[in-house]
Protein backbone atom coordinates (compact mmCIF):
# COMPACT_ATOMS: atom_id res chain seq x y z
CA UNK A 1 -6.41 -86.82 22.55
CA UNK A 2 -6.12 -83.65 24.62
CA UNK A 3 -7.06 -85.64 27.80
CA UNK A 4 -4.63 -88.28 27.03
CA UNK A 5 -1.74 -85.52 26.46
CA UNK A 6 -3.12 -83.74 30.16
CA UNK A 7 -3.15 -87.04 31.89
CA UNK A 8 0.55 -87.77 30.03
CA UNK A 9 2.32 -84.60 31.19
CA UNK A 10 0.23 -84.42 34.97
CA UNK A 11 1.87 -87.85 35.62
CA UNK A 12 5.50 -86.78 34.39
CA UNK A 13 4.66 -83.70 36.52
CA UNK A 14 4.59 -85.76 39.77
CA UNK A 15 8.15 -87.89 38.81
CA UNK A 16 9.76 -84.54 37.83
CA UNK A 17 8.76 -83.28 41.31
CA UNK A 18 9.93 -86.49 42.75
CA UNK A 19 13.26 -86.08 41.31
CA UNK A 20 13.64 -82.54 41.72
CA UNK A 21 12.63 -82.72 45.53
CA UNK A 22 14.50 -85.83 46.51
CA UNK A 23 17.30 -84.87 45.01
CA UNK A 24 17.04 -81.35 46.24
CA UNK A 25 16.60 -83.35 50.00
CA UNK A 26 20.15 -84.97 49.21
CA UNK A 27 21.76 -81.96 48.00
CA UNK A 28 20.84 -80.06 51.50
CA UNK A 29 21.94 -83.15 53.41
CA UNK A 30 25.19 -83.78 51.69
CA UNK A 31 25.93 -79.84 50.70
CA UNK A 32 25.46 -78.21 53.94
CA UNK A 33 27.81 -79.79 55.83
CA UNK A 34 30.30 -80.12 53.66
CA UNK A 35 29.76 -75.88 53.34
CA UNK A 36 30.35 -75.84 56.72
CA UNK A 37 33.13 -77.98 57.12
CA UNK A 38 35.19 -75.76 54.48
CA UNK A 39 33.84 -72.88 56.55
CA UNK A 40 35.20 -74.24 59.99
CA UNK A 41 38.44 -75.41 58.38
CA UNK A 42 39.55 -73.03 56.29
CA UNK A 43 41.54 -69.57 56.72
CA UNK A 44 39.98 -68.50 60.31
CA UNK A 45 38.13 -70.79 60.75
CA UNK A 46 36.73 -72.59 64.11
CA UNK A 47 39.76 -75.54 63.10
CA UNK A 48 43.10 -74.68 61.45
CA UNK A 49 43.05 -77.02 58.96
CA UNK A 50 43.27 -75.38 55.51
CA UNK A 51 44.24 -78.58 53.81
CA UNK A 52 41.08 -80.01 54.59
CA UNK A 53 39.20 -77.31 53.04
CA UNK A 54 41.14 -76.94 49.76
CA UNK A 55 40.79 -80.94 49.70
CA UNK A 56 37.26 -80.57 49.80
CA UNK A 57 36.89 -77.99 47.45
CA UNK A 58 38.74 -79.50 44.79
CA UNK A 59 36.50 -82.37 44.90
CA UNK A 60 33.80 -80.24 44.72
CA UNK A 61 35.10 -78.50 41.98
CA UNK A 62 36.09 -81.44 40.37
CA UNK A 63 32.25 -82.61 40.10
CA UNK A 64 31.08 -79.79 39.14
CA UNK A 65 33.23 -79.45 36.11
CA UNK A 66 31.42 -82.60 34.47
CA UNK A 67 28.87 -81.66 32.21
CA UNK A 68 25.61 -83.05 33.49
CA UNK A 69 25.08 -85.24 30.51
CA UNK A 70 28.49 -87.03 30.72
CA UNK A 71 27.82 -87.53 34.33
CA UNK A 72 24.83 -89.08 33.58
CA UNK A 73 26.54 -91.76 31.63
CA UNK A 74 29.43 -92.17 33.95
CA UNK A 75 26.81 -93.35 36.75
CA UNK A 76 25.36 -95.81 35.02
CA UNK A 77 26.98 -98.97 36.63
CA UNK A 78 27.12 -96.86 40.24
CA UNK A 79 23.14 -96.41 39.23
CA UNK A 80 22.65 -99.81 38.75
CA UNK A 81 24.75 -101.26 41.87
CA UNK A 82 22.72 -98.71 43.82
CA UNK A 83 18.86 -98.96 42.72
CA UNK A 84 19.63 -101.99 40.86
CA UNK A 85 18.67 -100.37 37.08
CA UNK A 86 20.15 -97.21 35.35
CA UNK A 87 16.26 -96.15 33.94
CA UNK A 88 13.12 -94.43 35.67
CA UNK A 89 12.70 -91.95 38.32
CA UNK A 90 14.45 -93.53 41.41
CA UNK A 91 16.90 -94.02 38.64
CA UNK A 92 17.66 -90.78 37.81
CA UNK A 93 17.66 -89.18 41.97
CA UNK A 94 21.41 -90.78 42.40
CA UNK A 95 22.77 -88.51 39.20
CA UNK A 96 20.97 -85.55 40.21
CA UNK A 97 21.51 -85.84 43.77
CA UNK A 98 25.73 -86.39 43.04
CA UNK A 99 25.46 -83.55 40.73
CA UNK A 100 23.35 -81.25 42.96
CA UNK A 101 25.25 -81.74 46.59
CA UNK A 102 28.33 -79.63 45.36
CA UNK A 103 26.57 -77.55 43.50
CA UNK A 104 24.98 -76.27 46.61
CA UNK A 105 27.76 -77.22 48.98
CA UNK A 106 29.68 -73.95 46.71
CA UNK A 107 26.17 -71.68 47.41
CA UNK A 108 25.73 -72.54 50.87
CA UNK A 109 29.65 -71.81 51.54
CA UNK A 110 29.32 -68.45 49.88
CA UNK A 111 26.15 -67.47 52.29
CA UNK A 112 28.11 -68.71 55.00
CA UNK A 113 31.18 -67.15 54.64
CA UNK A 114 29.11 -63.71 54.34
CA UNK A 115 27.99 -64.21 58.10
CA UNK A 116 29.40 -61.33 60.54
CA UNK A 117 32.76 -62.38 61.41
CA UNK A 118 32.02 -60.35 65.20
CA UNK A 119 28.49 -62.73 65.80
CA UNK A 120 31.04 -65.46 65.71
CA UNK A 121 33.88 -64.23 67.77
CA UNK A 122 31.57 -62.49 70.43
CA UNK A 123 29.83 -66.20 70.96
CA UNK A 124 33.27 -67.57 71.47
CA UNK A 125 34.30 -65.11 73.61
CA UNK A 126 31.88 -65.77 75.99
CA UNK A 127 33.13 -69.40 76.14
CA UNK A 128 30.66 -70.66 73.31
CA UNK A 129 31.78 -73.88 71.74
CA UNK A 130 32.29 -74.69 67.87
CA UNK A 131 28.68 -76.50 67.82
CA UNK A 132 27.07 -73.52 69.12
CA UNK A 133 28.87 -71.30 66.86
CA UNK A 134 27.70 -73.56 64.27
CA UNK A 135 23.89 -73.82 65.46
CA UNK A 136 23.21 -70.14 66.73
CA UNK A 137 25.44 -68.26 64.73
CA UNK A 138 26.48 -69.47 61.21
CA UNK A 139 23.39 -71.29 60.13
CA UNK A 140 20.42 -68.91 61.67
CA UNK A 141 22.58 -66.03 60.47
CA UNK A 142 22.96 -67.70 56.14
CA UNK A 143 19.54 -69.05 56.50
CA UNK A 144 18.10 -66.69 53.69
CA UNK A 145 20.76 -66.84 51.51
CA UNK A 146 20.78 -71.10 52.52
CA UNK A 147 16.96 -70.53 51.42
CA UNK A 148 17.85 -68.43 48.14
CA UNK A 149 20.45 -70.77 47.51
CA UNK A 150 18.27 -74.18 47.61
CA UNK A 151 15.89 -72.46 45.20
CA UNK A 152 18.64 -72.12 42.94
CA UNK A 153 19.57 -75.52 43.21
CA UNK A 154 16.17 -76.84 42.84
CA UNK A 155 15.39 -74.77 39.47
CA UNK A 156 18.21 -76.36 37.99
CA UNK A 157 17.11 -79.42 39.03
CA UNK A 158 14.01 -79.40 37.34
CA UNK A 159 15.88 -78.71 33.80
CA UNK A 160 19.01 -81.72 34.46
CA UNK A 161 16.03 -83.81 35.28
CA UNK A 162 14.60 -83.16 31.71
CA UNK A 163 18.37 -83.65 30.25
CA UNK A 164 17.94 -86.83 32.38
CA UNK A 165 15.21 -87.86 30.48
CA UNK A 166 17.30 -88.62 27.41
CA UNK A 167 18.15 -91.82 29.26
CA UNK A 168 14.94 -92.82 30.15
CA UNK A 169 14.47 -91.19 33.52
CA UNK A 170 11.10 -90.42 33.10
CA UNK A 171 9.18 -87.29 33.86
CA UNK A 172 8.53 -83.94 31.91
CA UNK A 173 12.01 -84.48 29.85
CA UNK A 174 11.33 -88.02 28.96
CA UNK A 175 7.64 -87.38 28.18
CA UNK A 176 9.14 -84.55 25.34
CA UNK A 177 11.74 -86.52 23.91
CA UNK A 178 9.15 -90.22 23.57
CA UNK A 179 6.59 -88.62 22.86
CA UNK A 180 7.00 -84.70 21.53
CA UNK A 181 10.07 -85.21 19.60
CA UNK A 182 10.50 -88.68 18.35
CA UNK A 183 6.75 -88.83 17.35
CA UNK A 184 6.64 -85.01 15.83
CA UNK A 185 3.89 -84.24 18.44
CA UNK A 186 4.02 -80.26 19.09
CA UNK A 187 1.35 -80.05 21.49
CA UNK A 188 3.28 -82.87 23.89
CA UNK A 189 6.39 -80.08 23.24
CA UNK A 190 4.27 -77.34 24.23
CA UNK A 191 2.61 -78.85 26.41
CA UNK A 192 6.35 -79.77 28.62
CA UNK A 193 7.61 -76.24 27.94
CA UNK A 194 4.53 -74.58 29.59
CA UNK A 195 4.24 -77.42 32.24
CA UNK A 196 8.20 -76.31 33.04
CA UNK A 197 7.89 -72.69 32.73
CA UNK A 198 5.13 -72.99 35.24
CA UNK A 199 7.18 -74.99 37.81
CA UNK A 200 10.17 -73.02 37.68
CA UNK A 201 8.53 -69.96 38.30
CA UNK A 202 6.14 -71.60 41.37
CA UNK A 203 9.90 -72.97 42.74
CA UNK A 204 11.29 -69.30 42.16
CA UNK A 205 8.49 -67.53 43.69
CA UNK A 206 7.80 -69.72 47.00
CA UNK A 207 11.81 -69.56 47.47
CA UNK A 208 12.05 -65.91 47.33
CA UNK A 209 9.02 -65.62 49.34
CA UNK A 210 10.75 -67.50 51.99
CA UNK A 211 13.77 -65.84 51.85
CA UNK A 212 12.12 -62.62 51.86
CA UNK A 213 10.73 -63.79 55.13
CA UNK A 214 13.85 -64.53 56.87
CA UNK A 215 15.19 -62.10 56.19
């Protein structure tokens, strides 16, 4: 029985890291520029364009006020048109990823906006454009708090893909609720809580390792 429970929560293991990573992926492709886009358009920025920064950050906003749960639900038929079902792991990435890119869009904006105001004007003062203000300055300047930030991201990740498993999206949170809670099996609860508490604090330490580095 124990090797069936180890081979159980190994292979919910790999779709909670497939989740948690993909999404994370999407969350840094989607988030980051739409961090820097505030950045660039908002009060100072490298465009005066406020409005498009408040736009964009009431969207944001907006998204993030949704409980995870409810925006699980909400997806559904966008899940389905997407991936063409609403259960299992590649199932589950389109939630979590919509979910995670403002989340980090809001933490990447805050390590940007924390960047040395002088770095930026002495690079356009030497006739610098935007793009390299953007690519030498902002983003090699926020890289360990972009770093600190993603780690963040990704540890709440890893528990909205176990409140994803309540709909079937497989992995550690599925594997508790199937088969720890609705069959009264501690050791399968155990077993996910240990298997969790293990993976957020690998996540946390190789994130603040590499931000350590950066920095």
């Amino acid at each position: 029985m124990s090797r069936l429970i180890a081979e159980l929560v190994l292979h919910a293991l790999f779709e909670t890291l497939e989740m948690v990573l993909a999404s994370g992926a999407i969350a840094v492709i989607g988030g980051l520029p739409l961090a820097l886009l505030m950045i660039a358009t908002g009060r100072g920025g490298l465009v005066h364009a406020p409005w498009i920064a408040k736009f964009l950050g009431f969207l944001i906003d907006v998204v993030r006020a949704i409980p995870f749960i409810i925006l699980l639900v909400l997806l559904i038929p966008v899940t389905r048109l997407l991936v063409g079902t609403s259960l299992g792991t590649t199932a589950a990435i389109v939630p979590l990823s919509i979910a995670a890119v403002p989340y980090f869009a809001r933490i990447a904006e805050v390590s940007l906006r924390e960047v040395d105001a002088g770095l930026v004007d002495a690079v356009r003062a030497m006739g610098g454009s935007r793009w390299m203000v953007v690519r030498h300055v902002l983003i090699p300047e926020a890289l360990p708090g972009l770093v600190a930030g993603l780690t963040v991201t990704l540890v709440t990740l890893v528990g909205a893909s176990a409140m994803a498993g309540t709909i079937g999206a497989g992995g550690l949170g599925d594997l508790a609720i199937r088969y720890g809670y609705q069959r009264f099996n501690t050791t399968v609860m155990l077993s996910v809580v240990g298997v969790l508490i293990l993976l957020v604090g690998a996540i946390q330490a190789i994130g603040t390792g590499v931000s350590r580095r950066l920095r």
